[in-house]
N, C-alpha and C. Protein backbone atom coordinates (compact mmCIF):
# COMPACT_ATOMS: atom_id res chain seq x y z
N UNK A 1 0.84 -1.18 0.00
CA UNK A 1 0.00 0.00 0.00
C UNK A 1 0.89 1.25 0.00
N UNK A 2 0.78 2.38 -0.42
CA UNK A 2 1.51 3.36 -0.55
C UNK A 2 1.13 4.38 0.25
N UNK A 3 0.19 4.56 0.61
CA UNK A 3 -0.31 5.58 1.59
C UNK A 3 -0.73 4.94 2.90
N UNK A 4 0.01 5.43 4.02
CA UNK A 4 -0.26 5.29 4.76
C UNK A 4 -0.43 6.53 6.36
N UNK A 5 -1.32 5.84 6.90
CA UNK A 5 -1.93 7.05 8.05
C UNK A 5 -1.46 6.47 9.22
N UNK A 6 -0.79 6.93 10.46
CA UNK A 6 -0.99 6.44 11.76
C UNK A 6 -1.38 7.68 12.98
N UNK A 7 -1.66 7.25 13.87
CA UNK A 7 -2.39 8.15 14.79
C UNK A 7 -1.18 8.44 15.68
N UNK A 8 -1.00 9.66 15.75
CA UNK A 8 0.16 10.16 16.78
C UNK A 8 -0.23 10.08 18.25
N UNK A 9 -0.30 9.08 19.25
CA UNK A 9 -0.93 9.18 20.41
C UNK A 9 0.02 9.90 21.46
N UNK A 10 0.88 10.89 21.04
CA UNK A 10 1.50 11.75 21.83
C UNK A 10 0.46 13.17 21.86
N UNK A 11 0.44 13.19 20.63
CA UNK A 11 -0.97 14.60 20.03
C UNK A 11 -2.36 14.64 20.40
N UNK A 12 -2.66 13.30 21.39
CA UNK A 12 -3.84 13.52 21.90
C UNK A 12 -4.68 12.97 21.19
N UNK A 13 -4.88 12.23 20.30
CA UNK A 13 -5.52 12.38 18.69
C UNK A 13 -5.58 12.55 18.08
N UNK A 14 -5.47 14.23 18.17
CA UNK A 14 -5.49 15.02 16.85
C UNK A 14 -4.14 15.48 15.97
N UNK A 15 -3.06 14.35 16.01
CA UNK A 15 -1.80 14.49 15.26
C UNK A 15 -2.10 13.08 14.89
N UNK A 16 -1.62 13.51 13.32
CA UNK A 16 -1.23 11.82 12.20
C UNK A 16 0.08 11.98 11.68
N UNK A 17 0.66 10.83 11.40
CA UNK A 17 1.58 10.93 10.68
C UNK A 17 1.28 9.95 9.43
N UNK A 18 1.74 11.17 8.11
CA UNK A 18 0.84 10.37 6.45
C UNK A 18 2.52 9.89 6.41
N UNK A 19 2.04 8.92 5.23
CA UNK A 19 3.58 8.36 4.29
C UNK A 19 3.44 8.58 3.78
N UNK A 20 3.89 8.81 2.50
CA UNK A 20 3.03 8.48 1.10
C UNK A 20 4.64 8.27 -0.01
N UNK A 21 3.69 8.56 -1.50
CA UNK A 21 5.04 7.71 -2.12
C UNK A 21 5.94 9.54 -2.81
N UNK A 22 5.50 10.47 -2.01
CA UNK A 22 5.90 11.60 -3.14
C UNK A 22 5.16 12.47 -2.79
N UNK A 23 5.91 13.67 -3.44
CA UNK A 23 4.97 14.87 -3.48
C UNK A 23 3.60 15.43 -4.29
N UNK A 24 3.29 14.55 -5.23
CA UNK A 24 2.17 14.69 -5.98
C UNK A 24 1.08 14.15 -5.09
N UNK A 25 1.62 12.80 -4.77
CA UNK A 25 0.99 11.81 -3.85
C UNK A 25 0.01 12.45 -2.76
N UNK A 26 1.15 12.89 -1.73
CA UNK A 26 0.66 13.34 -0.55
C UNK A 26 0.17 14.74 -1.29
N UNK A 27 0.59 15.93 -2.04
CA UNK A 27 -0.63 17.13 -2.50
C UNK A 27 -1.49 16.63 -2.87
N UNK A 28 -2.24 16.05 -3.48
CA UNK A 28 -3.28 15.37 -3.47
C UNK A 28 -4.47 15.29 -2.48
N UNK A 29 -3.39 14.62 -1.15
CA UNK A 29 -4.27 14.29 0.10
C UNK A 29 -4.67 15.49 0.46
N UNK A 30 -3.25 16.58 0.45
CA UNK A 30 -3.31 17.36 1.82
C UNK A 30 -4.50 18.36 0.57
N UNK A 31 -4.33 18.83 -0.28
CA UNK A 31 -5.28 19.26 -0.98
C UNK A 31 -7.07 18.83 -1.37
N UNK A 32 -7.01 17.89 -1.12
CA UNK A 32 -8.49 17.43 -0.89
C UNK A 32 -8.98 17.59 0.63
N UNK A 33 -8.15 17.10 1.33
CA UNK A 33 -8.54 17.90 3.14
C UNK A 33 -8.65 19.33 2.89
N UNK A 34 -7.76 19.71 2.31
CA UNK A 34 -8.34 21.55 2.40
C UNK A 34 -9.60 22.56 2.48
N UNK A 35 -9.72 21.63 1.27
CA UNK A 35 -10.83 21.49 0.45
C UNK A 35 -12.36 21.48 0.93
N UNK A 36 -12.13 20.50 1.59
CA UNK A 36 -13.41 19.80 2.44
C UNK A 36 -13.06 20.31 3.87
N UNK A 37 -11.74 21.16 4.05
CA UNK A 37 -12.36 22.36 5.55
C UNK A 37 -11.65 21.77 6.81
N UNK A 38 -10.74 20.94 6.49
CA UNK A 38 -9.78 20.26 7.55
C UNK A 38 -9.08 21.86 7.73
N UNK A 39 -8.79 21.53 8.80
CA UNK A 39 -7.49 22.35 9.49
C UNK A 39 -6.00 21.39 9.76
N UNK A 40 -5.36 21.77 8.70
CA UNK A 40 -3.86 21.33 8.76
C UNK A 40 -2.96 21.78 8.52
N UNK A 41 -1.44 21.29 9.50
CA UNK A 41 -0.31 22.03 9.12
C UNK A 41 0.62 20.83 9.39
N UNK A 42 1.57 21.27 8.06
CA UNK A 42 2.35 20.34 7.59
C UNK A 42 3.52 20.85 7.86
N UNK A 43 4.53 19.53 8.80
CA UNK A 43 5.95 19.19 8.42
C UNK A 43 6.80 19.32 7.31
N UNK A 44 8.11 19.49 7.42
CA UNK A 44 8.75 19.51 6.16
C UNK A 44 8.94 17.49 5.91
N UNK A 45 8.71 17.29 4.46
CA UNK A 45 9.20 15.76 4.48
C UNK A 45 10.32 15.50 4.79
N UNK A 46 10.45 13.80 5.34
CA UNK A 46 11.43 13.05 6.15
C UNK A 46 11.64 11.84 5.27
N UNK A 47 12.64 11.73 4.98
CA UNK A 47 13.00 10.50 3.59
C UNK A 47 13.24 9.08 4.90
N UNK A 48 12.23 8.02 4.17
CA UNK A 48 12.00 6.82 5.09
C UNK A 48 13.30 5.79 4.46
N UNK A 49 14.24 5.79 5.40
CA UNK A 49 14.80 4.95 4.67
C UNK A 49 15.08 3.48 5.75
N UNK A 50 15.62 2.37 4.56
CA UNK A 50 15.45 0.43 5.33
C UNK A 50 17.21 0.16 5.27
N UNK A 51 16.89 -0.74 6.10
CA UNK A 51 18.40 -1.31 6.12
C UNK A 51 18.36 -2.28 5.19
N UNK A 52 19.21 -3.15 4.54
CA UNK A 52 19.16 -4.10 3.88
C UNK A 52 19.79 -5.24 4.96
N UNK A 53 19.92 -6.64 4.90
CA UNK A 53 20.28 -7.52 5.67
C UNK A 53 21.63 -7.69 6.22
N UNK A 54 22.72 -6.76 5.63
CA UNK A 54 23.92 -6.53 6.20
C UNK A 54 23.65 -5.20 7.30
N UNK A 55 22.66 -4.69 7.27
CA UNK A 55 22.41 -3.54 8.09
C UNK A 55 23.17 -2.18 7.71
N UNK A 56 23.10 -1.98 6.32
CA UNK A 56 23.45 -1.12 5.56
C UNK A 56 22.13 -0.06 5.14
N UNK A 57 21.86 1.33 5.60
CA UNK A 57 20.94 1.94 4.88
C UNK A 57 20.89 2.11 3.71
N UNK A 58 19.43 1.86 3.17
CA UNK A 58 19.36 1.58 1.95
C UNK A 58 18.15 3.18 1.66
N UNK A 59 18.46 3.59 0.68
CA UNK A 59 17.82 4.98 0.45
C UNK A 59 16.92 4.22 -0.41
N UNK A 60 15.46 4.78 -0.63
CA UNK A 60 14.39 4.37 -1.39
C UNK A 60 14.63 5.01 -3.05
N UNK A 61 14.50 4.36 -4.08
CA UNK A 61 14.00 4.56 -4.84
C UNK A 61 13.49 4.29 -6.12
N UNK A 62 13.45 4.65 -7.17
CA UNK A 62 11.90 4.34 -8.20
C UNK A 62 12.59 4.74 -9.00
N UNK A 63 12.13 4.54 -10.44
CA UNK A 63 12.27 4.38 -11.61
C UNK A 63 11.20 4.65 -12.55
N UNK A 64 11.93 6.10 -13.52
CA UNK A 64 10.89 6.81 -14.09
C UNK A 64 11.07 6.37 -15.60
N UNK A 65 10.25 7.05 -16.42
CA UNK A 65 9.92 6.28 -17.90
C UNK A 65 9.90 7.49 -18.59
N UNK A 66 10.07 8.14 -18.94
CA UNK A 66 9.55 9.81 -19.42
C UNK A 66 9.33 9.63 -21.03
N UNK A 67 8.41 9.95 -21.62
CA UNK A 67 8.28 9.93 -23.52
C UNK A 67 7.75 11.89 -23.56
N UNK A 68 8.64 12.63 -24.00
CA UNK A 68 8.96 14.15 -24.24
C UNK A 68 9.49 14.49 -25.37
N UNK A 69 8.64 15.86 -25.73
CA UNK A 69 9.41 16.38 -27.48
C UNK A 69 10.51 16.30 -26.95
N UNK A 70 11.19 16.94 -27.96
CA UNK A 70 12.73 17.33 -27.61
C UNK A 70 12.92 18.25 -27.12
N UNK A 71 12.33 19.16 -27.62
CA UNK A 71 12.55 20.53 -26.92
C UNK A 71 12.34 20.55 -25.69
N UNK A 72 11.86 19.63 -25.09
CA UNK A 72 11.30 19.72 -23.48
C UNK A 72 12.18 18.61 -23.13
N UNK A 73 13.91 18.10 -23.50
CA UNK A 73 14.18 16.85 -22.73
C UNK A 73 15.05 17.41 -21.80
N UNK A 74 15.40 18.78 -21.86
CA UNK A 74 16.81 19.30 -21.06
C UNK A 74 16.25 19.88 -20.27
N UNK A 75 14.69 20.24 -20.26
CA UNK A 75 14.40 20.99 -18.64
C UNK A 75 14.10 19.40 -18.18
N UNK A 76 13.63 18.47 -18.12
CA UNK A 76 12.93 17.37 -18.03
C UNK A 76 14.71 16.63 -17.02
N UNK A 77 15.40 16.61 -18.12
CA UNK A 77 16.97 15.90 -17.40
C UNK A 77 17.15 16.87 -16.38
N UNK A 78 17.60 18.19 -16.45
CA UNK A 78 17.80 18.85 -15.39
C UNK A 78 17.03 19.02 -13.64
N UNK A 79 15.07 18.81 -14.28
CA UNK A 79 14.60 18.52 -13.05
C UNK A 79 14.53 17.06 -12.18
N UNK A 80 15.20 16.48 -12.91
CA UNK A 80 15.80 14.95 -12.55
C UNK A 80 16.89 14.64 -11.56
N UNK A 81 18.32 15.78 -12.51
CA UNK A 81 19.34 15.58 -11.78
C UNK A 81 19.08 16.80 -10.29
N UNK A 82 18.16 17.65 -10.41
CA UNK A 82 18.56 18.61 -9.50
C UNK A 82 17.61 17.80 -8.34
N UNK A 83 17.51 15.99 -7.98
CA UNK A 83 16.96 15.51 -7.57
C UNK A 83 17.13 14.01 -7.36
N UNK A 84 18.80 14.52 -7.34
CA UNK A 84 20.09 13.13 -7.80
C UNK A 84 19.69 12.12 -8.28
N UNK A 85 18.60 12.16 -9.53
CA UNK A 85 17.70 11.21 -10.32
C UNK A 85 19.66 10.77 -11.21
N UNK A 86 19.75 9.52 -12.05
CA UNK A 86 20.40 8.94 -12.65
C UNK A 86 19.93 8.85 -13.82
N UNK A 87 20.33 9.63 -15.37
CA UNK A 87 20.22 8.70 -16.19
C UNK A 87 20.74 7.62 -16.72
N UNK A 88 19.95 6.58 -16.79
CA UNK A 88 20.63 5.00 -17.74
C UNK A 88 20.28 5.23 -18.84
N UNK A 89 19.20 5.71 -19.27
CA UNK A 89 19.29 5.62 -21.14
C UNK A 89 18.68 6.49 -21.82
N UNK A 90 19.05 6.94 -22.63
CA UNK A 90 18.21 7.99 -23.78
C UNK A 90 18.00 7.69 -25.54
N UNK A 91 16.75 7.22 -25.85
CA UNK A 91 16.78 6.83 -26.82
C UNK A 91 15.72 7.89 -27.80
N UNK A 92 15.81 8.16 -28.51
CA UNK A 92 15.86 9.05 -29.92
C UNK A 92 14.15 8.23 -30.65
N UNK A 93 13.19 8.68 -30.99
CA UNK A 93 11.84 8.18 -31.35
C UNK A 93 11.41 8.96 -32.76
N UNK A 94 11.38 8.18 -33.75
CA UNK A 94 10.68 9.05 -35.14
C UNK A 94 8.77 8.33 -35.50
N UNK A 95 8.46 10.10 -34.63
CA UNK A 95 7.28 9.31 -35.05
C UNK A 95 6.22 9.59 -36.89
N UNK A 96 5.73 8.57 -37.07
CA UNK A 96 4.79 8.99 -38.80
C UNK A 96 3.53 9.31 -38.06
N UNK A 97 2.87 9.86 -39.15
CA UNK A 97 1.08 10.10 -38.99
C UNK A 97 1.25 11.18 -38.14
N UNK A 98 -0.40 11.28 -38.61
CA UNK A 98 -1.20 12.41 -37.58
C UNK A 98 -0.70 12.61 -36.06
């Protein structure tokens, strides 16, 4: 599951702590609570990270797919790397038709 809620029982109740997978993710949430008249205030995010079985931290992450004109691939790489994203491959697409 990617979203997840737990109840802060230091806060009395009324503190949660969300997970989620990202910032689209969680704007989403916190933007539909708004919405509908919640009162909330948000933390800066906290990167969840696992150990692997040598007990080595292991930083989370994902793997993106991007299909972009060209003209749009160098803001597209740049908001990647300014987000120590990696590129592995860049391949070149000729498309026919409409």
């Amino acid at each position: 599951m990617a979203l997840r809620v737990f109840s802060d029982e230091e806060g009395g109740g009324d503190r949660f702590e969300v997970q989620g997978r990202g910032e689209l993710h969680l704007g989403v949430l916190i933007e539909t609570m708004r919405r509908e008249g919640f009162e909330l205030s948000i933390s800066p995010p906290v990167v969840l990270y696992k150990n692997d079985e040598k007990g080595r931290r292991q930083e989370p992450m994902e793997e993106l797919v991007a299909e972009v004109e060209e003209d749009h691939a160098g803001g597209i790489i740049e908001a990647i790397s300014l987000r120590k994203g990696e590129l592995t491959d860049m391949v070149g697409h000729v498309r026919c038709g409409p």
